[in-house]
PDB file of N, CA and C in Angstrom:
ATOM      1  N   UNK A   1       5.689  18.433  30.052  1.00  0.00           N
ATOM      2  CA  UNK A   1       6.763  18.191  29.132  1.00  0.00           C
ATOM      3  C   UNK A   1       8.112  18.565  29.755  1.00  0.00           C
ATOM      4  N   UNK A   2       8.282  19.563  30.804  1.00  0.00           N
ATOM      5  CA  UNK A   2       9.403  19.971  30.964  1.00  0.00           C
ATOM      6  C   UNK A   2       9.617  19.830  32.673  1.00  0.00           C
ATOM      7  N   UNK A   3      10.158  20.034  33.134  1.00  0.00           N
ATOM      8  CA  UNK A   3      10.576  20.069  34.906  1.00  0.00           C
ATOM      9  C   UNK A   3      10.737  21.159  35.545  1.00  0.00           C
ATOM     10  N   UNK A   4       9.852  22.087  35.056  1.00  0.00           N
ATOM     11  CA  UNK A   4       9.471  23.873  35.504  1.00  0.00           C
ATOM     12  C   UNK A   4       8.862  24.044  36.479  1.00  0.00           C
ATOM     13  N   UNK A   5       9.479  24.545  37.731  1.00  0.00           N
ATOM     14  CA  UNK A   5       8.822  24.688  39.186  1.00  0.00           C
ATOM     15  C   UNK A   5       9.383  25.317  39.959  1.00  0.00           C
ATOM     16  N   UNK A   6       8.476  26.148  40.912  1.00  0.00           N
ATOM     17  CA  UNK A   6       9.240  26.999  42.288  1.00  0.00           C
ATOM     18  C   UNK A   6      10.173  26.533  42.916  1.00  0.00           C
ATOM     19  N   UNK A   7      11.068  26.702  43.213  1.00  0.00           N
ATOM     20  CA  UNK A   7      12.049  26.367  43.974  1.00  0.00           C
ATOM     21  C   UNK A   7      11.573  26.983  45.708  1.00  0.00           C
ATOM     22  N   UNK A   8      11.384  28.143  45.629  1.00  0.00           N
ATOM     23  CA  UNK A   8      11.134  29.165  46.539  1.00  0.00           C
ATOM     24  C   UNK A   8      10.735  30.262  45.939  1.00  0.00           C
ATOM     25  N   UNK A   9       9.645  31.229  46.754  1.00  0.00           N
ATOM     26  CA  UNK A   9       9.156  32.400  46.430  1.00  0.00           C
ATOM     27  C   UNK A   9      10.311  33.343  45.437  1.00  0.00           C
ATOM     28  N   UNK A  10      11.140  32.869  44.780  1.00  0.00           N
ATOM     29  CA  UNK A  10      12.253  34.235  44.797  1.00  0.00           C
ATOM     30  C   UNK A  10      13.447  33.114  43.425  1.00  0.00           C
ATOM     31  N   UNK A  11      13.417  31.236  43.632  1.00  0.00           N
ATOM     32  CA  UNK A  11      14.426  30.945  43.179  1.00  0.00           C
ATOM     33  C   UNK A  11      13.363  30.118  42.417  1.00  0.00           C
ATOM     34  N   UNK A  12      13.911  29.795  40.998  1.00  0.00           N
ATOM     35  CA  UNK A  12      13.256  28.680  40.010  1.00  0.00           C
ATOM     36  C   UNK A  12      13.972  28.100  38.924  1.00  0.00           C
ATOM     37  N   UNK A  13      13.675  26.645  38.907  1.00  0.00           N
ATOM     38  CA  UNK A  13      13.863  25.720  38.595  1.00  0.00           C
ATOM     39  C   UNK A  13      13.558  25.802  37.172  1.00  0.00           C
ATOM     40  N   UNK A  14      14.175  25.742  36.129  1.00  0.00           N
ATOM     41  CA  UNK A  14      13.859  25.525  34.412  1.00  0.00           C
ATOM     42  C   UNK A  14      15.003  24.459  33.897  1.00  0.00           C
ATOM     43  N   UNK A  15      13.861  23.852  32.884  1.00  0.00           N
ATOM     44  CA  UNK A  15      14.512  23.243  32.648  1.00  0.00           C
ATOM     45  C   UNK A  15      14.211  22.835  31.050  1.00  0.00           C
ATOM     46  N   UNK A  16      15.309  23.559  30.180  1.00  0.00           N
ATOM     47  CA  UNK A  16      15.482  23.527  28.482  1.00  0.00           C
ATOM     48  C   UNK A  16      15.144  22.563  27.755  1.00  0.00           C
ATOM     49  N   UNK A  17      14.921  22.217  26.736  1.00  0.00           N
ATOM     50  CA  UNK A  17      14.901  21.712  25.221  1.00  0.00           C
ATOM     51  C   UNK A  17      15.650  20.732  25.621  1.00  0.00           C
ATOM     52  N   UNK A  18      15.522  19.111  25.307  1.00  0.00           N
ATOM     53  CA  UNK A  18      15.709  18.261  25.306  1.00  0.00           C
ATOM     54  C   UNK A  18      17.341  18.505  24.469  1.00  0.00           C
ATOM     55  N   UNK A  19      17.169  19.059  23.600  1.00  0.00           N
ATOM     56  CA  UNK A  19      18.484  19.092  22.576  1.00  0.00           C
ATOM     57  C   UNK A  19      19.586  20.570  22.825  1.00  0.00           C
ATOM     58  N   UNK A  20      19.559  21.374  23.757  1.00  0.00           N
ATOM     59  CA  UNK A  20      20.063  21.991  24.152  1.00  0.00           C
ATOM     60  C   UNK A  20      21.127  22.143  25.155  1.00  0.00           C
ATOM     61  N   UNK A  21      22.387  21.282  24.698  1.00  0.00           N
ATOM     62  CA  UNK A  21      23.602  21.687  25.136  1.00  0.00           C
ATOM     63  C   UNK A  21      24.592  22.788  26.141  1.00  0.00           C
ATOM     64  N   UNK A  22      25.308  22.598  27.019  1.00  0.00           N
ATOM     65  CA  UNK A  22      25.673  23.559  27.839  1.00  0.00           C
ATOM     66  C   UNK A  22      26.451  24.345  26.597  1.00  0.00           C
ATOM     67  N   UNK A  23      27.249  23.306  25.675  1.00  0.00           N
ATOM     68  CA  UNK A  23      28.008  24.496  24.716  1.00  0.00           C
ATOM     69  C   UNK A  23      27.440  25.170  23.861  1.00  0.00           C
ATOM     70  N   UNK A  24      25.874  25.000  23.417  1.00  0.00           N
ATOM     71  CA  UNK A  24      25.631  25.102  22.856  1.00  0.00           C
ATOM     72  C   UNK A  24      24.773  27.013  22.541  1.00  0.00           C
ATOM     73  N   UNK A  25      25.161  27.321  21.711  1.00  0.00           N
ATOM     74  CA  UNK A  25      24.589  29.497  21.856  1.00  0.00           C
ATOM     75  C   UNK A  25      23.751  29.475  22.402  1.00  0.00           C
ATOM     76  N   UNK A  26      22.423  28.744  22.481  1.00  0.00           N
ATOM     77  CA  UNK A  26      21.374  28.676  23.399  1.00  0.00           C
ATOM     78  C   UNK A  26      21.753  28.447  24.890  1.00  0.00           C
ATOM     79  N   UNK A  27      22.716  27.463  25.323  1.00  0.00           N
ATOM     80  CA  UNK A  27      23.198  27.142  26.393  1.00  0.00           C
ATOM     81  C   UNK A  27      23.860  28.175  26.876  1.00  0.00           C
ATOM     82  N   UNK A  28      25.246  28.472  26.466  1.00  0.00           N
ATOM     83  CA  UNK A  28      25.806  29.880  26.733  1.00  0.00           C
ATOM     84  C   UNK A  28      25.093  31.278  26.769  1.00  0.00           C
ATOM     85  N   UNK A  29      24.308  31.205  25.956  1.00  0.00           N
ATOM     86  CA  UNK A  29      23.385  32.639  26.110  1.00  0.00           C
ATOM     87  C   UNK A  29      22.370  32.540  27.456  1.00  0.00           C
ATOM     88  N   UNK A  30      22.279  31.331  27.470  1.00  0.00           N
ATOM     89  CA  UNK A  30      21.532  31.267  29.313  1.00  0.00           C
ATOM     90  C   UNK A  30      22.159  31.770  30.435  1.00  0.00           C
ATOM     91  N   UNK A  31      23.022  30.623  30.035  1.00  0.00           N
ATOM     92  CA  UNK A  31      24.567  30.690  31.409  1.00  0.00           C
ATOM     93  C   UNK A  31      24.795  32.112  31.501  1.00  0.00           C
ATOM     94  N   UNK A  32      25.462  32.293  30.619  1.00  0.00           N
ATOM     95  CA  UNK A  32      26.086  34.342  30.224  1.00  0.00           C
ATOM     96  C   UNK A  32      25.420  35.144  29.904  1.00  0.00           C
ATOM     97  N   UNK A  33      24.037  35.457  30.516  1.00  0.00           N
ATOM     98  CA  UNK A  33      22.953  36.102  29.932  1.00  0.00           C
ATOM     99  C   UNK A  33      23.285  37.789  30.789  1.00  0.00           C
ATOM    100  N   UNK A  34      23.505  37.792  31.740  1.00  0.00           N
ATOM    101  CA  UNK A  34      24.256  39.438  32.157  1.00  0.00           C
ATOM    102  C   UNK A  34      25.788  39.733  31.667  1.00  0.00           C
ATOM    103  N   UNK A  35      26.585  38.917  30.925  1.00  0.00           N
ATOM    104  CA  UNK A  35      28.091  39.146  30.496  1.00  0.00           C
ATOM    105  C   UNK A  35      27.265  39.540  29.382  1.00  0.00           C
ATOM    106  N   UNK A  36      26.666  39.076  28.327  1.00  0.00           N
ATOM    107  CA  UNK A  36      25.820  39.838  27.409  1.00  0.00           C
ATOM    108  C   UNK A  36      25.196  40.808  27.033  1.00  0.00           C
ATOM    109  N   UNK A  37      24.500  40.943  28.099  1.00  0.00           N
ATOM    110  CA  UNK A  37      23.461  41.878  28.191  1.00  0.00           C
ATOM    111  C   UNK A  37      22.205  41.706  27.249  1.00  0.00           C
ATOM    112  N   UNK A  38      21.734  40.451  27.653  1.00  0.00           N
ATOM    113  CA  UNK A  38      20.748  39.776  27.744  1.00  0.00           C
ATOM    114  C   UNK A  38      19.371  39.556  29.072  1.00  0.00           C
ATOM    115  N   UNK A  39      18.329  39.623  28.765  1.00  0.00           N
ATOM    116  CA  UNK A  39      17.138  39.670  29.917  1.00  0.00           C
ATOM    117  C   UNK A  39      16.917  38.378  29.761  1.00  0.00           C
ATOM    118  N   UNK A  40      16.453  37.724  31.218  1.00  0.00           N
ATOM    119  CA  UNK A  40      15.359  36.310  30.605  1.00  0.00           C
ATOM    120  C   UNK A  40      14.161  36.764  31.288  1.00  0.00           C
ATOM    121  N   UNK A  41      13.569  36.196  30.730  1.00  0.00           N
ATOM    122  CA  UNK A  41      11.810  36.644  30.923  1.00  0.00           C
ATOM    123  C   UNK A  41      11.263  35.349  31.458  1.00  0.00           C
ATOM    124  N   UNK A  42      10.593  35.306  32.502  1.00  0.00           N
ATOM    125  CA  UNK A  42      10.370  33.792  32.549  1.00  0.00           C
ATOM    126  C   UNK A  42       8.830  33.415  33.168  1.00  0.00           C
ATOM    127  N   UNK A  43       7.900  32.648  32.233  1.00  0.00           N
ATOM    128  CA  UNK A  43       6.568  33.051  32.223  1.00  0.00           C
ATOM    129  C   UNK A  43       6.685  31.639  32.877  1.00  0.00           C
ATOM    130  N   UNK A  44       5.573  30.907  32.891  1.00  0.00           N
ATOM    131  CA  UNK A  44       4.825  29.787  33.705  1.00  0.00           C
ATOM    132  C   UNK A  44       3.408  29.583  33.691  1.00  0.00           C
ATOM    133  N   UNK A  45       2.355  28.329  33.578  1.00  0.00           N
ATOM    134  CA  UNK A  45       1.118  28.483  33.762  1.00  0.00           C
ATOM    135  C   UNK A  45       1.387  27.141  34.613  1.00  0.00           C
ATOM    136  N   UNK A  46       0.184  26.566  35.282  1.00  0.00           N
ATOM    137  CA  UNK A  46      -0.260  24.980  35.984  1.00  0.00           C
ATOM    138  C   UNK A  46      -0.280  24.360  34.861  1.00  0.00           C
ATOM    139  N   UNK A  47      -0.728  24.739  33.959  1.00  0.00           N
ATOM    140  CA  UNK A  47      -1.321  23.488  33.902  1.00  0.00           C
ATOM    141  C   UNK A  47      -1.352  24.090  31.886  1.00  0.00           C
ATOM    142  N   UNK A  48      -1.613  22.946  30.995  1.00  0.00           N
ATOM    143  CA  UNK A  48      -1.683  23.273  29.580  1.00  0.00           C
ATOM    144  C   UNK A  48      -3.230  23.909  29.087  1.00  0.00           C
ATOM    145  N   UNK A  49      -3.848  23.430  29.621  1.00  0.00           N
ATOM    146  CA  UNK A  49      -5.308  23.210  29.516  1.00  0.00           C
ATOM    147  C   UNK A  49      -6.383  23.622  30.375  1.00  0.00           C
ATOM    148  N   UNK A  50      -7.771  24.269  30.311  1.00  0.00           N
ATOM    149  CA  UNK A  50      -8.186  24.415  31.366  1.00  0.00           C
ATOM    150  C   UNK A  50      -9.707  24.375  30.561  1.00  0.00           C
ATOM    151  N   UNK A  51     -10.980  25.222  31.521  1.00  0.00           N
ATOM    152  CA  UNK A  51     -12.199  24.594  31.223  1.00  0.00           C
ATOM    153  C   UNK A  51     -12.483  25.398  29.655  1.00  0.00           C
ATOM    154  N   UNK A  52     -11.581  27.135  29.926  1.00  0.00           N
ATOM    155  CA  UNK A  52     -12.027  27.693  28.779  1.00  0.00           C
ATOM    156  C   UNK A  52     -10.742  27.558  27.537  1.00  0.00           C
ATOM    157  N   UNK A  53     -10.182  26.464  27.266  1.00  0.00           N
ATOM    158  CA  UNK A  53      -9.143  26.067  26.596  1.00  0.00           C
ATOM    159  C   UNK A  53      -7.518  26.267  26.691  1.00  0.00           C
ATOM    160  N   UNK A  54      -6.648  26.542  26.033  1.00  0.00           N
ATOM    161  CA  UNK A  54      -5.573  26.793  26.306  1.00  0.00           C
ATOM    162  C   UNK A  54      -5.350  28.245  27.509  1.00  0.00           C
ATOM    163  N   UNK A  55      -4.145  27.160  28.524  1.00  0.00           N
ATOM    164  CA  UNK A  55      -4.714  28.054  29.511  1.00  0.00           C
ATOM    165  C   UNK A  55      -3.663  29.116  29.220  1.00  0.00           C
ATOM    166  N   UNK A  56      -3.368  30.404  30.114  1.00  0.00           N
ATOM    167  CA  UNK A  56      -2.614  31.375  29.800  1.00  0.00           C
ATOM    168  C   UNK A  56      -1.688  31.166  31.025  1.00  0.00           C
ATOM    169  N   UNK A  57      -0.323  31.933  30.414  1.00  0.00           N
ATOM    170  CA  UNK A  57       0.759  31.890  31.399  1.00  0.00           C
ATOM    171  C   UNK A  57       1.149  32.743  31.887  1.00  0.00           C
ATOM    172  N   UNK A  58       1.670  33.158  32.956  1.00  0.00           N
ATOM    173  CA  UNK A  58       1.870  34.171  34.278  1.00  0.00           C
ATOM    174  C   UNK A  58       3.021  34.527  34.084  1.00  0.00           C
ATOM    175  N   UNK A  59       3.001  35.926  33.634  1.00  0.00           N
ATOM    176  CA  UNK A  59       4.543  36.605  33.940  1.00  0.00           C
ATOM    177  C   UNK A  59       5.271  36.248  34.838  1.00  0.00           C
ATOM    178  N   UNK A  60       6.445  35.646  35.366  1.00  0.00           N
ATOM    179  CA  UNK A  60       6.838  35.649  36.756  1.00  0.00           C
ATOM    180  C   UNK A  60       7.718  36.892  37.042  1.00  0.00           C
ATOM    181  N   UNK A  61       8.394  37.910  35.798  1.00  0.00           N
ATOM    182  CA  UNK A  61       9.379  38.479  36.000  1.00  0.00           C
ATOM    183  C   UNK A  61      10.516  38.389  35.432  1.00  0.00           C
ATOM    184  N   UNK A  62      11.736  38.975  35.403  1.00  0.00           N
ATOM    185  CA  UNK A  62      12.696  38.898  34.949  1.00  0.00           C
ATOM    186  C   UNK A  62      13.813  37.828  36.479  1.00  0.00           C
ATOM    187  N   UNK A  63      14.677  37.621  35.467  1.00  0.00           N
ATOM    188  CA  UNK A  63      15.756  36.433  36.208  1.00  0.00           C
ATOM    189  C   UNK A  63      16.990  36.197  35.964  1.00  0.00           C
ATOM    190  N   UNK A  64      17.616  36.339  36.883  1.00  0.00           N
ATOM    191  CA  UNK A  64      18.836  36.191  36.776  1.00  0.00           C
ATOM    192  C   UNK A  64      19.663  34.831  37.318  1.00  0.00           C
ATOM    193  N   UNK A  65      20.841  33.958  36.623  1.00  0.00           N
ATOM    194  CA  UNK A  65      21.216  33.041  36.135  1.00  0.00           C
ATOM    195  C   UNK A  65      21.867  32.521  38.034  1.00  0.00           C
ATOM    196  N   UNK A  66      21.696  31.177  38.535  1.00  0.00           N
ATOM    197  CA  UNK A  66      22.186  30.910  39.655  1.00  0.00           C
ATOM    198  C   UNK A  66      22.876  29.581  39.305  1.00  0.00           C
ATOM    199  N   UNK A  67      22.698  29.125  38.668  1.00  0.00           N
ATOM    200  CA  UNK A  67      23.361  28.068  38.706  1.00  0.00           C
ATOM    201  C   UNK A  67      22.996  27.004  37.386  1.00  0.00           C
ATOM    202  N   UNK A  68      23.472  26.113  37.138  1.00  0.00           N
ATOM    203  CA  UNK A  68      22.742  24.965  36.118  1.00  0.00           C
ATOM    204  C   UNK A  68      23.620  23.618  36.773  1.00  0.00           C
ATOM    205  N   UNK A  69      22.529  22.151  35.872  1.00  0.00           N
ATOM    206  CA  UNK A  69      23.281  20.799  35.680  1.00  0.00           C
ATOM    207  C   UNK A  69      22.821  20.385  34.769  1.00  0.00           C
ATOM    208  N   UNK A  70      23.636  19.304  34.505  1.00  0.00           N
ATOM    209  CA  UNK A  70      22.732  17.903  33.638  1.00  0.00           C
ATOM    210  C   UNK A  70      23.389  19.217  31.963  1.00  0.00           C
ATOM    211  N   UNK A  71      23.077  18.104  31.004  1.00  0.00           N
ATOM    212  CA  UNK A  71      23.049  18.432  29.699  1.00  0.00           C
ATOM    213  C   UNK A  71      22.209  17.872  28.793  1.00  0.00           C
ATOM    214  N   UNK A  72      21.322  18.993  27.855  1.00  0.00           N
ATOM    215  CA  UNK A  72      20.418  17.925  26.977  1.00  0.00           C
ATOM    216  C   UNK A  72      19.566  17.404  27.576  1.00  0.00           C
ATOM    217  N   UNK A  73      18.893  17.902  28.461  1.00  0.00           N
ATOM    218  CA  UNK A  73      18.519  19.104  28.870  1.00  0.00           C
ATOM    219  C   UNK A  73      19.001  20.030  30.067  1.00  0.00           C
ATOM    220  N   UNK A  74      19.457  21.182  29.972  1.00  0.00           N
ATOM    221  CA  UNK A  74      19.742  22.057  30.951  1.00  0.00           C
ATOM    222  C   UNK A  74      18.822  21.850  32.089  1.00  0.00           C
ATOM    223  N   UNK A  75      19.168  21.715  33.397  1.00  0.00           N
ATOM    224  CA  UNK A  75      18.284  21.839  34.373  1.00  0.00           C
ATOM    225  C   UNK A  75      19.183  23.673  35.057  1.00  0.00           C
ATOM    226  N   UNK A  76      18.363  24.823  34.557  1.00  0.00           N
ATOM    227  CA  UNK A  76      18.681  26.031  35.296  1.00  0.00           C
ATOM    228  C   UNK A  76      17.997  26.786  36.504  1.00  0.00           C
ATOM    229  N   UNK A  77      18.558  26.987  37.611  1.00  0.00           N
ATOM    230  CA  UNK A  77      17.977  27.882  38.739  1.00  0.00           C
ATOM    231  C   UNK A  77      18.470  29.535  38.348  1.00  0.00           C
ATOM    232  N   UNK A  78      17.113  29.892  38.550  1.00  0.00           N
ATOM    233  CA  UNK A  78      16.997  31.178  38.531  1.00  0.00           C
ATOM    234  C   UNK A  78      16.769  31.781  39.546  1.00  0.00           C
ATOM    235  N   UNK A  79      17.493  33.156  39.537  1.00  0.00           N
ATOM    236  CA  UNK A  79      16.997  33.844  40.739  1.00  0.00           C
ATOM    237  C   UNK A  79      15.689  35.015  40.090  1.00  0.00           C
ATOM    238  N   UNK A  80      14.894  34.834  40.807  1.00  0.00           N
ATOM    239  CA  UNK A  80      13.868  36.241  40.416  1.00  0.00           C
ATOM    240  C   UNK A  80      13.985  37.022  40.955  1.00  0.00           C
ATOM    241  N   UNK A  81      14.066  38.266  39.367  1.00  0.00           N
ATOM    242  CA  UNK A  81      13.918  39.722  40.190  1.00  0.00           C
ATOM    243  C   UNK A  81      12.784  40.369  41.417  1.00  0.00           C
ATOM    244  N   UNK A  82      11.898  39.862  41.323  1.00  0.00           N
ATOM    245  CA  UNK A  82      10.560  39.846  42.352  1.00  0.00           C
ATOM    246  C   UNK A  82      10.164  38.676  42.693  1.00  0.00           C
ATOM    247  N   UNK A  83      10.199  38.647  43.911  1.00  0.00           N
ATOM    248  CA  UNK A  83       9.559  37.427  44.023  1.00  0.00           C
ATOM    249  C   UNK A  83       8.368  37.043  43.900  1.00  0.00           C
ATOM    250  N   UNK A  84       7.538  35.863  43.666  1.00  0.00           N
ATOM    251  CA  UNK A  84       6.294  35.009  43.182  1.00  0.00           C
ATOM    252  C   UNK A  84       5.321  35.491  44.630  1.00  0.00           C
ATOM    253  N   UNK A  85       4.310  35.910  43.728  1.00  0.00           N
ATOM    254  CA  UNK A  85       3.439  36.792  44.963  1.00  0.00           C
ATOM    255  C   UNK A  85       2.904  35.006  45.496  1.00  0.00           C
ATOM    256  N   UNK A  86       2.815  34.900  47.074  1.00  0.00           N
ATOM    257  CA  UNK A  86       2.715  33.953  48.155  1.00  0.00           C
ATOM    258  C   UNK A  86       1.506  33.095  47.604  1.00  0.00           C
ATOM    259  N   UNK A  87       0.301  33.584  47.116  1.00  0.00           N
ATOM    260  CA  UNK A  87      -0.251  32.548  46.744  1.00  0.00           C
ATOM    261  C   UNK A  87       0.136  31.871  45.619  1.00  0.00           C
ATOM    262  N   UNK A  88       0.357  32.485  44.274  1.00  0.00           N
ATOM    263  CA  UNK A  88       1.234  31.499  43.318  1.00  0.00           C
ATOM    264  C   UNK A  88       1.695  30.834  43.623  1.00  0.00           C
ATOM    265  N   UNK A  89       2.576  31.257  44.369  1.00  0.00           N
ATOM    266  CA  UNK A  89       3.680  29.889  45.194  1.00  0.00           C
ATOM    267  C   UNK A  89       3.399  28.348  46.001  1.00  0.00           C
ATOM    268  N   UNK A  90       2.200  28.992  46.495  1.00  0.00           N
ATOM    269  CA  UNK A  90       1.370  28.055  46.939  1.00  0.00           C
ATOM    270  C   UNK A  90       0.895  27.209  46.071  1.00  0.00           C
ATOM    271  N   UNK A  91       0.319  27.884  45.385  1.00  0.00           N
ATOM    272  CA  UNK A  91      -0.614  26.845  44.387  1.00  0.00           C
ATOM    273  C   UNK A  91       0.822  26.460  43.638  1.00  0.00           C
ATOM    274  N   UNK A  92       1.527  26.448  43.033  1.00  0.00           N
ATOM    275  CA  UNK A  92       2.596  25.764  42.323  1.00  0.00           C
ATOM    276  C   UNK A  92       3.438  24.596  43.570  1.00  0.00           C
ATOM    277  N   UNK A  93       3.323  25.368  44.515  1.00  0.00           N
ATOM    278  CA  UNK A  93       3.757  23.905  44.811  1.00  0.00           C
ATOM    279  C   UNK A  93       3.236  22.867  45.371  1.00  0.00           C
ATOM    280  N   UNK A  94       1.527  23.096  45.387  1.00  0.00           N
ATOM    281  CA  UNK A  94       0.598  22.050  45.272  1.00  0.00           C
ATOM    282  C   UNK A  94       0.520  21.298  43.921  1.00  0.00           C
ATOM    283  N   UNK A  95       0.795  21.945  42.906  1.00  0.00           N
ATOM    284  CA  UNK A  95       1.385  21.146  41.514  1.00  0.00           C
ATOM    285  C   UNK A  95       2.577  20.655  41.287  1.00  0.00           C
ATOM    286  N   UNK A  96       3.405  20.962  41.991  1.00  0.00           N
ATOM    287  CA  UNK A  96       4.596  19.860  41.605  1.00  0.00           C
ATOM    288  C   UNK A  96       4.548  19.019  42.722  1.00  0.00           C
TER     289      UNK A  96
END
């Protein structure tokens, strides 16, 4: 549904709500999320589904704001506070 993927062990790619505006409090609270003092939390799984049903999603860590484009939907790079332990990374970017 969405365009969520490693960039690099450390940088990632999100990308918002179809209806979510750069001006919009959701938008700004992304963008300005340390002028706030705001955390983003930013989880991830492969895949929706798996053999034993809804699959579960992987902490990646906390993140801080690098950049954005596009509007409606936000496409945002994040920087991670830790980076994505080497095999995750792997396997994610055998999925995208």
């Amino acid at each position: 549904m969405y365009r969520d993927y490693a960039i690099s062990p450390s940088l990632f790619h999100r990308e918002t709500q179809g209806r979510t505006s750069v001006t919009s409090p959701t938008g700004q609270r992304y963008i300005h999320h340390a002028r706030e003092g705001s955390n983003i939390l930013l989880l991830a799984r492969e895949q929706k589904v798996y053999e034993l049903g809804t699959a579960p999603y992987l902490f990646l860590g906390t993140g801080q704001y690098v950049s954005h484009a596009g509007d409606r939907p936000i496409a945002i790079t994040w920087h991670l506070d830790r980076a994505i332990p080497t095999e995750t990374f792997v396997a994610s970017a055998v999925v995208a």
